[in-house]
C-alpha atoms as a PDB file:
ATOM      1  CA  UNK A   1       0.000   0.000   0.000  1.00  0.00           C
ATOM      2  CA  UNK A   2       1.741   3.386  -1.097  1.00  0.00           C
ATOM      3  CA  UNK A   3       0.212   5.305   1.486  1.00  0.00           C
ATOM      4  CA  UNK A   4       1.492   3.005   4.713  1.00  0.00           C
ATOM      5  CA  UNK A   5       5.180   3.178   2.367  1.00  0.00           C
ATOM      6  CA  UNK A   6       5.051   6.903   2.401  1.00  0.00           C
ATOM      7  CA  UNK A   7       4.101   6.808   6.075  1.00  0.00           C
ATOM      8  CA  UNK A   8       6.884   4.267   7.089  1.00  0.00           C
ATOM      9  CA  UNK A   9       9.520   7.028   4.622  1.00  0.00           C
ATOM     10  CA  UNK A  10       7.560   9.983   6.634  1.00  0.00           C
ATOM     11  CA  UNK A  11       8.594   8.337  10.190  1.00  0.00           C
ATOM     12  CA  UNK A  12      12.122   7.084   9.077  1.00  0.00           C
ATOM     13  CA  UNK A  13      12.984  10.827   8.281  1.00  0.00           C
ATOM     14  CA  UNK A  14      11.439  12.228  11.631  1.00  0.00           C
ATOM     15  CA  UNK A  15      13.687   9.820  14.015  1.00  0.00           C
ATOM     16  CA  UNK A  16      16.487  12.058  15.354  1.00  0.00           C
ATOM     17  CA  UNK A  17      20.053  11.466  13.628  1.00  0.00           C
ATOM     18  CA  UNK A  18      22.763  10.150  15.764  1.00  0.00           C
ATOM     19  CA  UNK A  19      25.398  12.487  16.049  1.00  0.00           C
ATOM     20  CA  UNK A  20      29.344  12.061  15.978  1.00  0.00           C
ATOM     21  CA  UNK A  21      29.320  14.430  19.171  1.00  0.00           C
ATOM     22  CA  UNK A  22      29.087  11.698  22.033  1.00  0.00           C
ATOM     23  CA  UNK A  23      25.750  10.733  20.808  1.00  0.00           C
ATOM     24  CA  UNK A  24      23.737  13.759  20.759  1.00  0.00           C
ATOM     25  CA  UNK A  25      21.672  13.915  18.283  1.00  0.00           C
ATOM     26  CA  UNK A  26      21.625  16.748  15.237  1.00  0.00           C
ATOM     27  CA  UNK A  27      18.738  18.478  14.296  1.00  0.00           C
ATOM     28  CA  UNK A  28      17.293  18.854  10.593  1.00  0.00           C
ATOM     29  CA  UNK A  29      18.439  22.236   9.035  1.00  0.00           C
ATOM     30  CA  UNK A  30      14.210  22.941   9.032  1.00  0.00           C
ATOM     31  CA  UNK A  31      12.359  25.901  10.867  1.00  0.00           C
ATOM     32  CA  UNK A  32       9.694  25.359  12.973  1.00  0.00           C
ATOM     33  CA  UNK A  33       6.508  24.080  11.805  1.00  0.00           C
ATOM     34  CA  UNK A  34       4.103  27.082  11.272  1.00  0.00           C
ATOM     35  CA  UNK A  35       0.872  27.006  13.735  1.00  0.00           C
ATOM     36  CA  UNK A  36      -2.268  25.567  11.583  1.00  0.00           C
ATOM     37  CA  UNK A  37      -0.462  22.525   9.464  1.00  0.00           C
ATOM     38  CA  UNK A  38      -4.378  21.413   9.958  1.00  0.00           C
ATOM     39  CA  UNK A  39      -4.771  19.936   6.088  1.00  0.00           C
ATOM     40  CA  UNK A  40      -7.551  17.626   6.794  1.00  0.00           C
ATOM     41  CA  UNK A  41      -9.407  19.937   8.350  1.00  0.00           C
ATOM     42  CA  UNK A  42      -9.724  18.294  11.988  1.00  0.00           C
ATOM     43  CA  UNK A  43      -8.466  20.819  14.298  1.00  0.00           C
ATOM     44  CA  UNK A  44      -5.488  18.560  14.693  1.00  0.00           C
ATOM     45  CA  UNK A  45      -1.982  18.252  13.521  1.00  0.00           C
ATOM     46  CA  UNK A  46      -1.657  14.536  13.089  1.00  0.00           C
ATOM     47  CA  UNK A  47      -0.118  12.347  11.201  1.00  0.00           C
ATOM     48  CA  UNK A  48      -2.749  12.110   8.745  1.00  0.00           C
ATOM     49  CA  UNK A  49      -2.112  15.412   7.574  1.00  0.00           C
ATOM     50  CA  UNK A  50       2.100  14.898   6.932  1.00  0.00           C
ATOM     51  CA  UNK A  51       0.300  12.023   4.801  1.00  0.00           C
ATOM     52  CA  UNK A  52      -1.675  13.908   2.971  1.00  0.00           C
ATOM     53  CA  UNK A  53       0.977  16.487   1.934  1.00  0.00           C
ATOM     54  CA  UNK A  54       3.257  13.562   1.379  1.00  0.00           C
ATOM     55  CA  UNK A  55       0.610  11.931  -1.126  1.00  0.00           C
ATOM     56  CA  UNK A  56       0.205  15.711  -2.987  1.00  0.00           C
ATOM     57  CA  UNK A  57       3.896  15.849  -3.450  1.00  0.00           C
ATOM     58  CA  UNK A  58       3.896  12.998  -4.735  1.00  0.00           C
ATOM     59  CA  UNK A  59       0.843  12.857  -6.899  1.00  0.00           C
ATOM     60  CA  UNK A  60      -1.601  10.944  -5.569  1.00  0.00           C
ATOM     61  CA  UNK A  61      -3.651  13.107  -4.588  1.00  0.00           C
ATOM     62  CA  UNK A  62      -4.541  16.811  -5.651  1.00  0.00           C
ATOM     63  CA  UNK A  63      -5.062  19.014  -2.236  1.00  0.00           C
ATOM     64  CA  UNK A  64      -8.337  22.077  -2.337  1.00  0.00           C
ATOM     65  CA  UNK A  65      -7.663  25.274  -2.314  1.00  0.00           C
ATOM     66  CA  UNK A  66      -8.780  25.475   1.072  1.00  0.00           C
ATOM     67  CA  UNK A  67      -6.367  22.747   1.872  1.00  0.00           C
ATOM     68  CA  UNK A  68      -3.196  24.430  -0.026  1.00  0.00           C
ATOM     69  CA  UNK A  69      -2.671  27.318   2.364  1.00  0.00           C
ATOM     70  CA  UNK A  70      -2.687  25.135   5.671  1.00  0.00           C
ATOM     71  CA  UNK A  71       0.001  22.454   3.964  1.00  0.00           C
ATOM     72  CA  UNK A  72       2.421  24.924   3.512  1.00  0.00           C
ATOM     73  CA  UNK A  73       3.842  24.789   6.564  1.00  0.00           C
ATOM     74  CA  UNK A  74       7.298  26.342   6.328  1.00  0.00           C
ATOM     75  CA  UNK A  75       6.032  28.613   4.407  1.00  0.00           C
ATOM     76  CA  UNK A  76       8.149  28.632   1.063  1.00  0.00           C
ATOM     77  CA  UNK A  77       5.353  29.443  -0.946  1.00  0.00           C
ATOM     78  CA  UNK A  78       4.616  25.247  -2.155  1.00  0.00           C
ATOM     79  CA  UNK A  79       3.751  22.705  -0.797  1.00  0.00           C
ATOM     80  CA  UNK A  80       6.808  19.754  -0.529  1.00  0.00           C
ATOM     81  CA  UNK A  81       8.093  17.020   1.102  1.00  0.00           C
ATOM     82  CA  UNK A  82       9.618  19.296   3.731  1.00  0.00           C
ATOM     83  CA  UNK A  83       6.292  20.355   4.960  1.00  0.00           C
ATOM     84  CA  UNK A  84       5.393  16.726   5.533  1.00  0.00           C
ATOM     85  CA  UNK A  85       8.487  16.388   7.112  1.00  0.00           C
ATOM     86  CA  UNK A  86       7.725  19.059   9.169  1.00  0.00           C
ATOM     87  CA  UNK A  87       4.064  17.954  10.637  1.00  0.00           C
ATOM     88  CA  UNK A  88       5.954  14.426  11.193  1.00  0.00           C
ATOM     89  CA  UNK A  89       8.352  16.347  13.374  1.00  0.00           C
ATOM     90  CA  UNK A  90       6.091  18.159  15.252  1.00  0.00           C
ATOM     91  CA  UNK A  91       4.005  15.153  15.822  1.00  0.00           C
ATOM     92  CA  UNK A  92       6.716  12.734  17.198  1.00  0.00           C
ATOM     93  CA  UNK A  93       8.243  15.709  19.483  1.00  0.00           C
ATOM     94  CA  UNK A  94      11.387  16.961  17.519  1.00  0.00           C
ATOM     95  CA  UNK A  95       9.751  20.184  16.193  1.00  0.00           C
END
């Protein structure tokens, strides 16, 4: 299932890299994930919506209008895989 593949890439990415520095770990050259990364519209930042920004990046899916503003979450100006990234982050702790 693509979706569960993209999750399992989306995860993979978010784990904290192990550092050369006695073990500490390094952070992602990323800002902050901007409040209201809500793309699904459930007054949540979960992992369903790094999903669904993962799945528009990628083409499987083709995000509303309403839904474009609230994936861009660094706030580039376009929605990519960073901004999935980014929710991930946030969602397991590291953002």
């Amino acid at each position: 299932m693509m979706s569960a593949a993209i999750l399992a890439v989306l995860l993979f990415l978010a784990a904290p890299l192990a550092g050369t520095n006695g073990g500490a770990h390094a952070q992602p050259p990323y800002p902050p994930a901007q409040a209201g990364c809500d793309v699904n519209g459930d007054s949540q930042e979960t992992i369903q919506d790094a999903l669904l920004i993962a799945q528009q990046v990628v083409g499987l899916i083709s995000l509303d209008d309403a839904s474009q503003d609230p994936a861009d979450c660094n706030g580039s100006g376009d929605v990519s895989i960073s901004d999935a990234l980014l929710v991930a982050q946030k969602v397991v702790g590291l953002a």
